[in-house]
PDB file of N, CA and C in Angstrom:
ATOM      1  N   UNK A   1      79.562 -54.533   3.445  1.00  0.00           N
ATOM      2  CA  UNK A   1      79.359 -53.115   3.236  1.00  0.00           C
ATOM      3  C   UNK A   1      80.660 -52.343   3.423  1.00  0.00           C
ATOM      4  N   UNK A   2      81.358 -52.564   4.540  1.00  0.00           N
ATOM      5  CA  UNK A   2      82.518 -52.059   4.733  1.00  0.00           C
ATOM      6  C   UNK A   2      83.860 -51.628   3.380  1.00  0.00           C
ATOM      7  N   UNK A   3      84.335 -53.292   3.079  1.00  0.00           N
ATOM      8  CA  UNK A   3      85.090 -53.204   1.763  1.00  0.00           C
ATOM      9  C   UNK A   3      84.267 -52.551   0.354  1.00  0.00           C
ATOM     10  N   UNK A   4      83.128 -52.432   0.340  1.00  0.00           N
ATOM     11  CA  UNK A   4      82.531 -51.482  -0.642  1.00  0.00           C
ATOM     12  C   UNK A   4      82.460 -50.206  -0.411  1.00  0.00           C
ATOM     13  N   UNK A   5      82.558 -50.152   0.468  1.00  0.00           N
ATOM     14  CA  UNK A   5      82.716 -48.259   0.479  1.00  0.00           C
ATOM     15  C   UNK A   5      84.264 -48.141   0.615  1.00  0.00           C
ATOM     16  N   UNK A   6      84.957 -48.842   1.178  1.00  0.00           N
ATOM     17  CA  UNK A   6      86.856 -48.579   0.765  1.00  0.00           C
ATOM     18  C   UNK A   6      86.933 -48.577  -1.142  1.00  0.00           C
ATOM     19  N   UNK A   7      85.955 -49.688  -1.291  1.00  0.00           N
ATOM     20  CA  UNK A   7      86.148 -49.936  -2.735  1.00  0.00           C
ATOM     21  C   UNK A   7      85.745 -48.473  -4.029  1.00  0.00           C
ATOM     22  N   UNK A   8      84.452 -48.169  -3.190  1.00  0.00           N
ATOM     23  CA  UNK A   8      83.976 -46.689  -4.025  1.00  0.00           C
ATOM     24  C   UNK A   8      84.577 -45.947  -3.768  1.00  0.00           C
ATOM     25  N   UNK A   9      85.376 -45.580  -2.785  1.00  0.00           N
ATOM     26  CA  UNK A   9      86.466 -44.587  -2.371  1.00  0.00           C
ATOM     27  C   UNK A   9      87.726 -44.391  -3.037  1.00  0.00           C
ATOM     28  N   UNK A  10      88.499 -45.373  -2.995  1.00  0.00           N
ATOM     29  CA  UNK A  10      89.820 -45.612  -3.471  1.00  0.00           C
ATOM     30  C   UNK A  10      89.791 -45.507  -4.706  1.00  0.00           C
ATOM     31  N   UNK A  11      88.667 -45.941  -5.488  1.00  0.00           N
ATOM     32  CA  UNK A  11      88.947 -46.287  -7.001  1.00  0.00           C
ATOM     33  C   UNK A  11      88.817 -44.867  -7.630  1.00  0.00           C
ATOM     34  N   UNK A  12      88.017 -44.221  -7.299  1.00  0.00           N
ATOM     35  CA  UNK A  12      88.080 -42.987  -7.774  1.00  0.00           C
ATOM     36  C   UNK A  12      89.209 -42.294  -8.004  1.00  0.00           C
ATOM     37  N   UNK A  13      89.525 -42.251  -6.501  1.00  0.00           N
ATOM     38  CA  UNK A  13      90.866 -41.291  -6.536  1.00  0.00           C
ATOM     39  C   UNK A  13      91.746 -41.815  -7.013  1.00  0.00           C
ATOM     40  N   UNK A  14      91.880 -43.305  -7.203  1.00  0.00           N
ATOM     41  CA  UNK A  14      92.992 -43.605  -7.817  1.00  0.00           C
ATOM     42  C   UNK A  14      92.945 -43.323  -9.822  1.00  0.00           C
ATOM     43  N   UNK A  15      91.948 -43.452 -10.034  1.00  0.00           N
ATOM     44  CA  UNK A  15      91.542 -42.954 -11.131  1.00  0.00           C
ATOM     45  C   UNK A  15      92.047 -41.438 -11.583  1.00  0.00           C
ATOM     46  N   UNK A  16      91.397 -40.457 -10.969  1.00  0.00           N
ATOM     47  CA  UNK A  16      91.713 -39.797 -10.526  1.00  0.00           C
ATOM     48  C   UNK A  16      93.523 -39.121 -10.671  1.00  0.00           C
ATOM     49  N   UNK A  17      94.125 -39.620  -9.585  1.00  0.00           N
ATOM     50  CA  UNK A  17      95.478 -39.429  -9.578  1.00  0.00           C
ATOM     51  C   UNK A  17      96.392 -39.823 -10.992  1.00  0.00           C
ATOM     52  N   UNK A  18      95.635 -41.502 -11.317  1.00  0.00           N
ATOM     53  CA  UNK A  18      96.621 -42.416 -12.582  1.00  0.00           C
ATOM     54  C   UNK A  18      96.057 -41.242 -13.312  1.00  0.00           C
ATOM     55  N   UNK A  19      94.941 -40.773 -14.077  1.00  0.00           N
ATOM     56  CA  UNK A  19      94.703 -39.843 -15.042  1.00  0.00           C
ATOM     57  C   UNK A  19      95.508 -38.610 -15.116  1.00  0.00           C
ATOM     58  N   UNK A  20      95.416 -37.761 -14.052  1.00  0.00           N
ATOM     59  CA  UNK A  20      96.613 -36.787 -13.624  1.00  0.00           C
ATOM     60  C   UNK A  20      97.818 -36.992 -14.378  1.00  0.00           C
ATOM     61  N   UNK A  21      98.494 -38.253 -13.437  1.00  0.00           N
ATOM     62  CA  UNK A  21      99.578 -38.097 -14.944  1.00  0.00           C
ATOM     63  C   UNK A  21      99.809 -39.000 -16.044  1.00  0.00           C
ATOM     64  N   UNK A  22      98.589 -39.303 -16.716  1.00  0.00           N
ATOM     65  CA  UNK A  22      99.055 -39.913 -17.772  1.00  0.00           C
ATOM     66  C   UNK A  22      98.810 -39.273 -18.553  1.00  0.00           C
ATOM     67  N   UNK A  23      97.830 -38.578 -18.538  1.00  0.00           N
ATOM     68  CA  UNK A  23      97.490 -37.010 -19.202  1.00  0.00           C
ATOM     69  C   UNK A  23      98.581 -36.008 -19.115  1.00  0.00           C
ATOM     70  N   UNK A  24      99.043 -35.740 -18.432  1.00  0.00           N
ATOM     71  CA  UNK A  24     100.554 -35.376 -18.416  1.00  0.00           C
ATOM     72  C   UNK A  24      99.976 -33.885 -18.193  1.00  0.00           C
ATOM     73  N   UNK A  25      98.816 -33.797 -16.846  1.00  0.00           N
ATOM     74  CA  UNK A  25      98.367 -32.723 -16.435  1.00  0.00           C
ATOM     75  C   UNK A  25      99.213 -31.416 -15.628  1.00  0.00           C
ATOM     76  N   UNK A  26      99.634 -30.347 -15.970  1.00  0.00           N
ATOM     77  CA  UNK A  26     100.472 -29.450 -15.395  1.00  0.00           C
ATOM     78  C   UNK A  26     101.865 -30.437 -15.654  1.00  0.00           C
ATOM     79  N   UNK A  27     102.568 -31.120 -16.166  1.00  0.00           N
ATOM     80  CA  UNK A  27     103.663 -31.392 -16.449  1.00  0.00           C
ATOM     81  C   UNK A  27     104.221 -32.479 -15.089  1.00  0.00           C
ATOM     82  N   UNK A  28     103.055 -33.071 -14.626  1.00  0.00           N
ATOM     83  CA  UNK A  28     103.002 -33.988 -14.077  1.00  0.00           C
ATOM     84  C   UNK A  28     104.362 -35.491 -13.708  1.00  0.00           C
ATOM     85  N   UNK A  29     103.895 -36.208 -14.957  1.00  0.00           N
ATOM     86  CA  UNK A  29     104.911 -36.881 -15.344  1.00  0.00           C
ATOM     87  C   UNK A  29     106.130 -36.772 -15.501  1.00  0.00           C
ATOM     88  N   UNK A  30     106.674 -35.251 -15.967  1.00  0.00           N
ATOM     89  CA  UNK A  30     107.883 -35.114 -16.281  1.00  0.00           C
ATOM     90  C   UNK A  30     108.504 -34.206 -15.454  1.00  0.00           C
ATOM     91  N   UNK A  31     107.466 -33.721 -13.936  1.00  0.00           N
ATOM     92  CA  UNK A  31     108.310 -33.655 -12.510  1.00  0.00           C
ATOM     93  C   UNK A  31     108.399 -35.162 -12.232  1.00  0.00           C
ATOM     94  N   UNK A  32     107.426 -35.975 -12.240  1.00  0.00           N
ATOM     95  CA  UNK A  32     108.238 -37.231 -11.494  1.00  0.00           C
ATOM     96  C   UNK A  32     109.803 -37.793 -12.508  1.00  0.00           C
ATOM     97  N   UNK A  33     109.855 -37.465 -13.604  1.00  0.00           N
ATOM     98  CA  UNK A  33     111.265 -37.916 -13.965  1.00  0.00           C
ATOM     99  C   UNK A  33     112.021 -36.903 -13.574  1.00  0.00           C
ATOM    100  N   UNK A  34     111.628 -36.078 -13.354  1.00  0.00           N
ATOM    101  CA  UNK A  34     113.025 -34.947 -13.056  1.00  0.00           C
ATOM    102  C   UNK A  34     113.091 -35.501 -11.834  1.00  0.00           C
ATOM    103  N   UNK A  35     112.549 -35.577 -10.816  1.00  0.00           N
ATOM    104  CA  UNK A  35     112.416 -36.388  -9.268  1.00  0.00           C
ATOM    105  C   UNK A  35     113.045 -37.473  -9.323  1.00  0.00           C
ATOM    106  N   UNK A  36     113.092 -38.468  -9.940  1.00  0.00           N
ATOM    107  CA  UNK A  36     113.606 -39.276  -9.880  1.00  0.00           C
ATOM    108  C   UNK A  36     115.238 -39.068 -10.753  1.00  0.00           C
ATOM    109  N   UNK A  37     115.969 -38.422 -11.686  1.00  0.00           N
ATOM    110  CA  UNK A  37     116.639 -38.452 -11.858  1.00  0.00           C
ATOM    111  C   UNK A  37     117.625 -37.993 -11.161  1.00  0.00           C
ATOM    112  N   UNK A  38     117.101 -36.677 -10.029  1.00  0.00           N
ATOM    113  CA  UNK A  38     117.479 -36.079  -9.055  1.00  0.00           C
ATOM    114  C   UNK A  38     118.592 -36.850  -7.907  1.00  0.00           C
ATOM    115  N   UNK A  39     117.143 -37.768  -7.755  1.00  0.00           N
ATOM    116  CA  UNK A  39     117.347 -38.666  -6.767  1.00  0.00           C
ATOM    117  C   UNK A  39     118.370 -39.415  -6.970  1.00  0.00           C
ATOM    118  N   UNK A  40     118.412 -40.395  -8.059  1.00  0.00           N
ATOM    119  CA  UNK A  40     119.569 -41.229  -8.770  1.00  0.00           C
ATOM    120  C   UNK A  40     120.631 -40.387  -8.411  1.00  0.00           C
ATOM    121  N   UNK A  41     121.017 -39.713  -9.353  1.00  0.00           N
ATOM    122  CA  UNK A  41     121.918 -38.347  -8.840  1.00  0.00           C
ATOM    123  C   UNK A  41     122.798 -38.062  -7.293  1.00  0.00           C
ATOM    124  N   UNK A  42     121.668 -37.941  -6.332  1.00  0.00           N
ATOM    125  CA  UNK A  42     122.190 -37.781  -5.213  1.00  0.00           C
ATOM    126  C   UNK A  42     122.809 -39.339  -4.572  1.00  0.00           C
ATOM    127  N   UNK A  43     122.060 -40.475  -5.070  1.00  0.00           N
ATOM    128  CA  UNK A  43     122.882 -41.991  -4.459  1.00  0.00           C
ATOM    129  C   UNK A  43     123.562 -41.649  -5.178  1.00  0.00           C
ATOM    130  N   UNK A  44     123.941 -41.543  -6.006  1.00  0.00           N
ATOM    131  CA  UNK A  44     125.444 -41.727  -7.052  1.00  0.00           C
ATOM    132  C   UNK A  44     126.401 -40.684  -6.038  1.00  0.00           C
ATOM    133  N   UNK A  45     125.957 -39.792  -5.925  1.00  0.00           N
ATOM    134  CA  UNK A  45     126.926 -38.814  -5.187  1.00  0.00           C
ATOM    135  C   UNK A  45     126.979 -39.803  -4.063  1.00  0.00           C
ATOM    136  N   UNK A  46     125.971 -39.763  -2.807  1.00  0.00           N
ATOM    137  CA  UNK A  46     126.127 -40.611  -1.647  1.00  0.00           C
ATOM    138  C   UNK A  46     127.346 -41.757  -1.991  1.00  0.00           C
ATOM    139  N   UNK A  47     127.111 -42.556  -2.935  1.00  0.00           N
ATOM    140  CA  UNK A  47     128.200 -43.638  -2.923  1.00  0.00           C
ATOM    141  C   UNK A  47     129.585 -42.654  -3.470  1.00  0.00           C
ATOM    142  N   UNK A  48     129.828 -41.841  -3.641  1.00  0.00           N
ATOM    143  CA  UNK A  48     130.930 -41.845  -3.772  1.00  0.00           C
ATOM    144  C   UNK A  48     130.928 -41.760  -5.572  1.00  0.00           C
ATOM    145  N   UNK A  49     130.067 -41.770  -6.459  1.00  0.00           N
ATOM    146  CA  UNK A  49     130.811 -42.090  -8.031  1.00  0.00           C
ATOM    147  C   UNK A  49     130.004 -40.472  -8.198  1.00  0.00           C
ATOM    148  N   UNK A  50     130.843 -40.253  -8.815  1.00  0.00           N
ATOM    149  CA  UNK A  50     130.599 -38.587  -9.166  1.00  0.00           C
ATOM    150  C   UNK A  50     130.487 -38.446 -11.024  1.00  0.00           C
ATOM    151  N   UNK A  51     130.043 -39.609 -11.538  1.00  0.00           N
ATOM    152  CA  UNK A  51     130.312 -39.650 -13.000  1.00  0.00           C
ATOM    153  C   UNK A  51     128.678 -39.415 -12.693  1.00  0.00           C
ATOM    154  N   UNK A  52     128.296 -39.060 -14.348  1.00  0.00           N
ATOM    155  CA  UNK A  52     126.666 -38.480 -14.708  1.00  0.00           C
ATOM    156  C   UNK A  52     126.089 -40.149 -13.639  1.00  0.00           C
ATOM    157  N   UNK A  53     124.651 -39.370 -13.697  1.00  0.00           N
ATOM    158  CA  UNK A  53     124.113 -40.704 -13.162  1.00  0.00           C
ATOM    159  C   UNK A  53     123.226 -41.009 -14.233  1.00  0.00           C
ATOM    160  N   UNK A  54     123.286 -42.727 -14.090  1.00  0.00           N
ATOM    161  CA  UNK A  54     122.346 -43.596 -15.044  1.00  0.00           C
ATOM    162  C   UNK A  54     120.616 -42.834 -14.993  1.00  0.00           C
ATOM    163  N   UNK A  55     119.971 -42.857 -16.027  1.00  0.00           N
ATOM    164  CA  UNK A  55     118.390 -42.409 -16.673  1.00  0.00           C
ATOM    165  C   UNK A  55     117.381 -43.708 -15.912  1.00  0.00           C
ATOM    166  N   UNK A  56     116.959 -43.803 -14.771  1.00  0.00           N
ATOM    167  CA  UNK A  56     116.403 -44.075 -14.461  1.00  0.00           C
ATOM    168  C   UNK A  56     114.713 -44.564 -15.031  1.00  0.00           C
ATOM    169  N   UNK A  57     113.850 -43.587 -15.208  1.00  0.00           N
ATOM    170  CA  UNK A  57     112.959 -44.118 -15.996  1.00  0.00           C
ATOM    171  C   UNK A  57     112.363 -42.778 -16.248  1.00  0.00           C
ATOM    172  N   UNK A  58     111.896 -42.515 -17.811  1.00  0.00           N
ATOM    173  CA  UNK A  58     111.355 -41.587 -18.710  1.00  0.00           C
ATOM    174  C   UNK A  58     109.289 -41.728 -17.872  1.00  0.00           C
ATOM    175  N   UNK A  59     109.432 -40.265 -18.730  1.00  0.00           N
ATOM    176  CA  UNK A  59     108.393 -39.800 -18.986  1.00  0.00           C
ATOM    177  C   UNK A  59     107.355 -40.466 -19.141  1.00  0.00           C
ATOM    178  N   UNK A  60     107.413 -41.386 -20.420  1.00  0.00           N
ATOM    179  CA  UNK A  60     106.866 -42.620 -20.972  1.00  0.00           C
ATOM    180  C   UNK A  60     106.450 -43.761 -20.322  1.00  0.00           C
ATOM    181  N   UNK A  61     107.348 -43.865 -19.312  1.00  0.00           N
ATOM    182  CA  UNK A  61     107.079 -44.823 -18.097  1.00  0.00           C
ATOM    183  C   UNK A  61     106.065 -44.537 -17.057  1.00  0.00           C
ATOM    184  N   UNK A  62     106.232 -43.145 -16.872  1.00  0.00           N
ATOM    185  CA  UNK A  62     105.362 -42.772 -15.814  1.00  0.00           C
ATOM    186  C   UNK A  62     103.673 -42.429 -16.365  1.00  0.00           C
ATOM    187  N   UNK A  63     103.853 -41.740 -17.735  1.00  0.00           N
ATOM    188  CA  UNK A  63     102.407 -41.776 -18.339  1.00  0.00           C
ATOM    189  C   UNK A  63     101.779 -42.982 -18.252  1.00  0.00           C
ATOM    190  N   UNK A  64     102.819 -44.144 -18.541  1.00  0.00           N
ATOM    191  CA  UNK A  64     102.053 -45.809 -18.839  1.00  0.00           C
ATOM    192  C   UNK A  64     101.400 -46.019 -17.765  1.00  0.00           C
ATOM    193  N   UNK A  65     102.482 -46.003 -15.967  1.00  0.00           N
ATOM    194  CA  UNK A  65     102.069 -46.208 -15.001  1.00  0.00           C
ATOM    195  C   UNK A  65     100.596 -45.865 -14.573  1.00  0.00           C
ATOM    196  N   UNK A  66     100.176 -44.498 -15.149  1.00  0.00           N
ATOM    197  CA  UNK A  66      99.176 -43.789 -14.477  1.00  0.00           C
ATOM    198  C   UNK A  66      98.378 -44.263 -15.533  1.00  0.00           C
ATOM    199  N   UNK A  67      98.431 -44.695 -16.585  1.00  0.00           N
ATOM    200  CA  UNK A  67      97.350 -44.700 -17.523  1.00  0.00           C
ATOM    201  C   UNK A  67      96.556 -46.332 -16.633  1.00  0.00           C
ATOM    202  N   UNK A  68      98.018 -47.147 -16.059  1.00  0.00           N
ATOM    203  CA  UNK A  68      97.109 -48.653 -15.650  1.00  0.00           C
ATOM    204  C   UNK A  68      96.320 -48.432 -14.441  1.00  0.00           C
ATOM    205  N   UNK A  69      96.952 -47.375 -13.516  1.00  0.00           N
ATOM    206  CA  UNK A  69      96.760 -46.554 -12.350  1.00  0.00           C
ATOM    207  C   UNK A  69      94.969 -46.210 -12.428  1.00  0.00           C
ATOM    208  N   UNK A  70      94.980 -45.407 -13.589  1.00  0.00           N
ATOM    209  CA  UNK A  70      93.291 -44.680 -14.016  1.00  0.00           C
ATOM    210  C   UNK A  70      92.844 -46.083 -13.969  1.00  0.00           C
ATOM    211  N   UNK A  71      93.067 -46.906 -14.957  1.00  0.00           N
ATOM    212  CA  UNK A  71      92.329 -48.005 -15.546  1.00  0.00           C
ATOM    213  C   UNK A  71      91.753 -48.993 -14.210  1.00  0.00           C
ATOM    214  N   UNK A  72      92.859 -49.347 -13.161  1.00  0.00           N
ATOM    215  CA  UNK A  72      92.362 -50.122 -12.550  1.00  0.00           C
ATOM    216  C   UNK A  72      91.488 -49.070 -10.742  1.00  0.00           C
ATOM    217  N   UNK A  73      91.990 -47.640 -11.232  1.00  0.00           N
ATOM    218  CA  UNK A  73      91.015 -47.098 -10.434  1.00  0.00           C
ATOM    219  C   UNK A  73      89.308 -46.808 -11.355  1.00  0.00           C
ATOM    220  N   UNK A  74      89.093 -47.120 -12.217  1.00  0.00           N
ATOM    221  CA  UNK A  74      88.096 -47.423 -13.043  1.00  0.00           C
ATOM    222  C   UNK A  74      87.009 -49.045 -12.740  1.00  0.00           C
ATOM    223  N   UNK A  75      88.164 -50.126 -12.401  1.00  0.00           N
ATOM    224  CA  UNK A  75      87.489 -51.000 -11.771  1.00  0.00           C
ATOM    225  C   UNK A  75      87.194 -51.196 -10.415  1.00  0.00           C
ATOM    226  N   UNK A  76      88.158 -50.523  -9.930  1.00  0.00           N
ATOM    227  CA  UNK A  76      87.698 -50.899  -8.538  1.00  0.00           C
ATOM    228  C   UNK A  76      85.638 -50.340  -8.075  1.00  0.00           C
ATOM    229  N   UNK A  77      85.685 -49.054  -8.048  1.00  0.00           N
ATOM    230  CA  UNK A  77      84.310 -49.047  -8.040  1.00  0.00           C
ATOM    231  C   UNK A  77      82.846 -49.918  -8.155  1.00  0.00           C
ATOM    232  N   UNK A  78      83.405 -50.578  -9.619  1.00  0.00           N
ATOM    233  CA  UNK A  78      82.383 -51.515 -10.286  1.00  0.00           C
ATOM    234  C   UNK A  78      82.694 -52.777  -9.467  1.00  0.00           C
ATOM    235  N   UNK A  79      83.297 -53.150  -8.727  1.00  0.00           N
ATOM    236  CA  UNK A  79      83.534 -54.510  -7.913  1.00  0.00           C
ATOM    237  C   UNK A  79      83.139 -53.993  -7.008  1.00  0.00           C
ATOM    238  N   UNK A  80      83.430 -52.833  -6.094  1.00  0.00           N
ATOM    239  CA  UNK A  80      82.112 -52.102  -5.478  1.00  0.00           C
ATOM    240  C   UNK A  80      80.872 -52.440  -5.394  1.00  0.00           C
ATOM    241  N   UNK A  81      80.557 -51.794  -6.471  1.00  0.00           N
ATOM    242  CA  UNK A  81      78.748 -51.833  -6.757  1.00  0.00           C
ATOM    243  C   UNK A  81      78.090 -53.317  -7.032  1.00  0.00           C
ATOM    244  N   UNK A  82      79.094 -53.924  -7.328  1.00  0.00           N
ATOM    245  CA  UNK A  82      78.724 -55.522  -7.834  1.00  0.00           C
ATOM    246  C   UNK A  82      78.521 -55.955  -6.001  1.00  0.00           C
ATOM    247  N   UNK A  83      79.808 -55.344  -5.444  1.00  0.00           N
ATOM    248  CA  UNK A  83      79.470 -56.269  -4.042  1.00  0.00           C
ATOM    249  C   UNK A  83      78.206 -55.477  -3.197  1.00  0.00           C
ATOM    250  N   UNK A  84      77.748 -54.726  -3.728  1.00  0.00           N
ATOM    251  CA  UNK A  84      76.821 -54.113  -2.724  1.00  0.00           C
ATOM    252  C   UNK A  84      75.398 -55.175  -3.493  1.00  0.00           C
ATOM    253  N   UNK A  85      75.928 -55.249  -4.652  1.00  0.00           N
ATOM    254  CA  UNK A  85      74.251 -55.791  -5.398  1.00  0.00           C
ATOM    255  C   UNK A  85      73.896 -57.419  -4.851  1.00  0.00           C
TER     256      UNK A  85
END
């Protein structure tokens, strides 16, 4: 009973969240690339190289992420309900 209710819990929200941005809800996705390019940015400074910093990972990447994100917060539930049955 225990791991089935972590299981109905989690999957949702993870659903939930992956949908958020793969949907590319409020511009979601393309704060996490600005976030992350940021970031790159500041190690590049930290080390010392002050040239542009390398493109880390697009938009595209992060929609994909959340789209597998939804998908496998979509199963978790149903392994849920299977373990309660």
């Amino acid at each position: 009973m225990g791991s089935a209710a972590v299981l109905l819990t989690v999957g949702p929200a993870a659903s939930l969240a992956g949908g958020w941005v793969a949907l590319d809800i409020r511009g979601a996705a393309r704060a996490l690339e600005h976030r992350a390019a940021s970031d790159a940015e500041l190690m590049a400074h930290a080390r010392g190289d002050l040239g542009p910093a390398r493109r880390v990972a697009s938009a595209a990447l992060y929609r994909f992420a959340g789209t597998v994100i939804a998908l496998c917060g979509i199963v978790l539930p149903l392994s849920g309900l299977l373990e309660l049955a």
